[in-house]
C-alpha atoms as a PDB file:
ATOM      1  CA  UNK A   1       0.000   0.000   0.000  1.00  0.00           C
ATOM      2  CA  UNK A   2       1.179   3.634  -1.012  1.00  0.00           C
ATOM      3  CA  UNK A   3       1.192   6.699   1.064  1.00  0.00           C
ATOM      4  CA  UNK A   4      -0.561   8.954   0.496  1.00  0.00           C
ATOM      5  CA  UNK A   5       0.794  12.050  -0.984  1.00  0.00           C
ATOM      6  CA  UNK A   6       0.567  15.431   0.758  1.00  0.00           C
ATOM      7  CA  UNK A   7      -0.207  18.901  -0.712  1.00  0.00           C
ATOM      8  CA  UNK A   8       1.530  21.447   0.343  1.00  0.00           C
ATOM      9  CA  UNK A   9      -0.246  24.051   0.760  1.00  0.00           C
ATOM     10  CA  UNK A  10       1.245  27.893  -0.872  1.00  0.00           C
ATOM     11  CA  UNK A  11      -1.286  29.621   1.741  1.00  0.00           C
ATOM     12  CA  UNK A  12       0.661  32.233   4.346  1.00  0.00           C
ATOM     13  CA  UNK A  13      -0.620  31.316   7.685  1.00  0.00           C
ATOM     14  CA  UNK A  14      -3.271  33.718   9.412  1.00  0.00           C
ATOM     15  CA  UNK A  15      -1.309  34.817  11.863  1.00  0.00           C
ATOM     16  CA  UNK A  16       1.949  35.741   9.500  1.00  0.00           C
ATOM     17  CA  UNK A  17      -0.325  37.286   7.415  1.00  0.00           C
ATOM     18  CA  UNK A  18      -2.644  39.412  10.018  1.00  0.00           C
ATOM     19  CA  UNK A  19       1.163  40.862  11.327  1.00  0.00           C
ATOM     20  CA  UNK A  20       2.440  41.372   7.881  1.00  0.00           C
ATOM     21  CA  UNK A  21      -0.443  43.385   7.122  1.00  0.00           C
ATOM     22  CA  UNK A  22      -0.533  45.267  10.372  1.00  0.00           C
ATOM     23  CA  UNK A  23       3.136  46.179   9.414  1.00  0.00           C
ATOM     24  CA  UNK A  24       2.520  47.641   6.159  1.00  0.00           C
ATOM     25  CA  UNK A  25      -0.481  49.824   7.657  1.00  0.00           C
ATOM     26  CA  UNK A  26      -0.642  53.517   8.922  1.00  0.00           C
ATOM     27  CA  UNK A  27      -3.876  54.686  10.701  1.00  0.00           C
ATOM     28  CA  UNK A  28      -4.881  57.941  12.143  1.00  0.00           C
ATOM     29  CA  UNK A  29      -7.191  59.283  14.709  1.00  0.00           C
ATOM     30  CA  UNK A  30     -10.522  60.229  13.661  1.00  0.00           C
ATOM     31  CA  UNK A  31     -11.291  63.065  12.639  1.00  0.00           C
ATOM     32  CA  UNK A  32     -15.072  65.065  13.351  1.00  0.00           C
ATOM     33  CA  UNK A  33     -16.050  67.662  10.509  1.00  0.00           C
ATOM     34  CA  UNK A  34     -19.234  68.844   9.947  1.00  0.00           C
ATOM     35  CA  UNK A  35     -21.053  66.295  11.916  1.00  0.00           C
ATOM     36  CA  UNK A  36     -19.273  63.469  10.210  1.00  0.00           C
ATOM     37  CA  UNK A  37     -16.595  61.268  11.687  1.00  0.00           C
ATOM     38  CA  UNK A  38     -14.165  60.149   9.058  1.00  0.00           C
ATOM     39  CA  UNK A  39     -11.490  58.081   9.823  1.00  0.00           C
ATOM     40  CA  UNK A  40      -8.696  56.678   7.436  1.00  0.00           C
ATOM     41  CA  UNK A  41      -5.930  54.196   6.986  1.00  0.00           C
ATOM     42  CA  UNK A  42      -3.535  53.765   4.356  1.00  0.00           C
ATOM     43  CA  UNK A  43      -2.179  50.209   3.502  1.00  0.00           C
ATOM     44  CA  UNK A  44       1.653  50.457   2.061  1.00  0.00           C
ATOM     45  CA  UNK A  45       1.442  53.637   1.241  1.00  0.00           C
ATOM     46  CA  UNK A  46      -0.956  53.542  -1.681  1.00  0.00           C
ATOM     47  CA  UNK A  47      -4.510  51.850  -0.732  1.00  0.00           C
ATOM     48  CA  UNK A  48      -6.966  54.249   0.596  1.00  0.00           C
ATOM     49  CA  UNK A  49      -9.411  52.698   3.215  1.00  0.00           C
ATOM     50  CA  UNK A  50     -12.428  55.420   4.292  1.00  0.00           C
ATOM     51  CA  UNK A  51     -14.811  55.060   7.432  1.00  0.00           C
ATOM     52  CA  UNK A  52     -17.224  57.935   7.580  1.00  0.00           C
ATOM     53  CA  UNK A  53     -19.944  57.786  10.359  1.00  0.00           C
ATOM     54  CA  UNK A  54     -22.371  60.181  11.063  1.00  0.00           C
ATOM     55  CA  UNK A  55     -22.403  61.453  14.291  1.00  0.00           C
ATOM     56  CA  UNK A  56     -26.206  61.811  14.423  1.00  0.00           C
ATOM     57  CA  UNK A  57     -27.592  58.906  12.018  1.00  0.00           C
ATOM     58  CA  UNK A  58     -24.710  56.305  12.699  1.00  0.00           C
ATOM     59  CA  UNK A  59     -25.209  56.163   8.597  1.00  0.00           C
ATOM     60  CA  UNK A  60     -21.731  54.098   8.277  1.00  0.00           C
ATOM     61  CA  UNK A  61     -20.033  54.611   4.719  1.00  0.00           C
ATOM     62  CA  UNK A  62     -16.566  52.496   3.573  1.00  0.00           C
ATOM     63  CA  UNK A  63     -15.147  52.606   0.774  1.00  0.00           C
ATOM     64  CA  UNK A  64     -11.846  51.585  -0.792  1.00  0.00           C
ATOM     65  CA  UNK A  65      -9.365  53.809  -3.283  1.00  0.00           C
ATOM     66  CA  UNK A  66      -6.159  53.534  -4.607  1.00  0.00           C
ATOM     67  CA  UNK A  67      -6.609  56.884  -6.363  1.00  0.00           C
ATOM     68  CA  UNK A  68      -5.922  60.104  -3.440  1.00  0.00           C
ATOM     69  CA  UNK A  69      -7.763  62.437  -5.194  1.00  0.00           C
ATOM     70  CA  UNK A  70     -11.074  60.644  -5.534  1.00  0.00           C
ATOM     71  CA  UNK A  71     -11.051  59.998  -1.878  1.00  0.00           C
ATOM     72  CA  UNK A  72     -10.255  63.203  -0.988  1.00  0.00           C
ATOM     73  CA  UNK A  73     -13.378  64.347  -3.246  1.00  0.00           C
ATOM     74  CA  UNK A  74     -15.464  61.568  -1.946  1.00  0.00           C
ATOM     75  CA  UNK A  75     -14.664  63.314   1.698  1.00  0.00           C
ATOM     76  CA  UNK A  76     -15.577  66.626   0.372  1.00  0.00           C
ATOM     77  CA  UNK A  77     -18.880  65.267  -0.867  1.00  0.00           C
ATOM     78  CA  UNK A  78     -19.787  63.876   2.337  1.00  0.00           C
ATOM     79  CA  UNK A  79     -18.693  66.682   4.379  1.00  0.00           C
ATOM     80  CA  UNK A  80     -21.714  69.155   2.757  1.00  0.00           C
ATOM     81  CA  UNK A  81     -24.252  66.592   3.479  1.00  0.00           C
ATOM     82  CA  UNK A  82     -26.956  66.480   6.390  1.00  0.00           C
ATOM     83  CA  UNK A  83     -25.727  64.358   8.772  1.00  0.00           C
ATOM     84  CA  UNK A  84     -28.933  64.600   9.998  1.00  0.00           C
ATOM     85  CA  UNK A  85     -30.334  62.983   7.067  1.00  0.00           C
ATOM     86  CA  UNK A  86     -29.194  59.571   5.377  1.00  0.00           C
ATOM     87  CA  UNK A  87     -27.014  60.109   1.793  1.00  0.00           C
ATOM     88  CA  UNK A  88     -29.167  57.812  -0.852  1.00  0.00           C
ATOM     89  CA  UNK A  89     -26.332  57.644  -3.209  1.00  0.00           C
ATOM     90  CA  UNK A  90     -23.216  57.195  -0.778  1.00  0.00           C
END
């Protein structure tokens, strides 16, 4: 009878991979404009991650860029909303 043959498996395990990405990210404190709470993180240097919660809806938006501009402009948008009232097309 043959063994049986193992795969080996190219996955990095969870916990290399949680500290390897903890490693390549930079966050910062929130920040409160305009009723909003917005909150960012950048992952090596170039991926954009976005919370933005309001403070009187708890409307929660995330999103995800690689391009600075558009999230800056995305933050801009949100900032001259109601926080008082929910954004439809956020």
């Amino acid at each position: 009878m043959r063994p049986k043959m193992q795969r080996k498996s190219s996955k990095v395990s969870q916990p290399k991979l949680r500290l390897e990405i903890e490693s390549k990210t930079k966050f910062w404190y929130p920040v409160s404009r305009n009723g909003w709470w917005i909150k960012f993180s950048t992952y090596r240097d170039h991926y954009i991650l976005l919370m933005i919660v309001s403070k009187y809806t708890a409307q929660t938006i995330i999103r995800y860029y690689e391009n600075e501009d558009e999230a800056v402009a995305f933050i801009n948008f949100v900032t001259t909303c109601d926080p008082d009232e929910l954004i439809e097309s956020a």
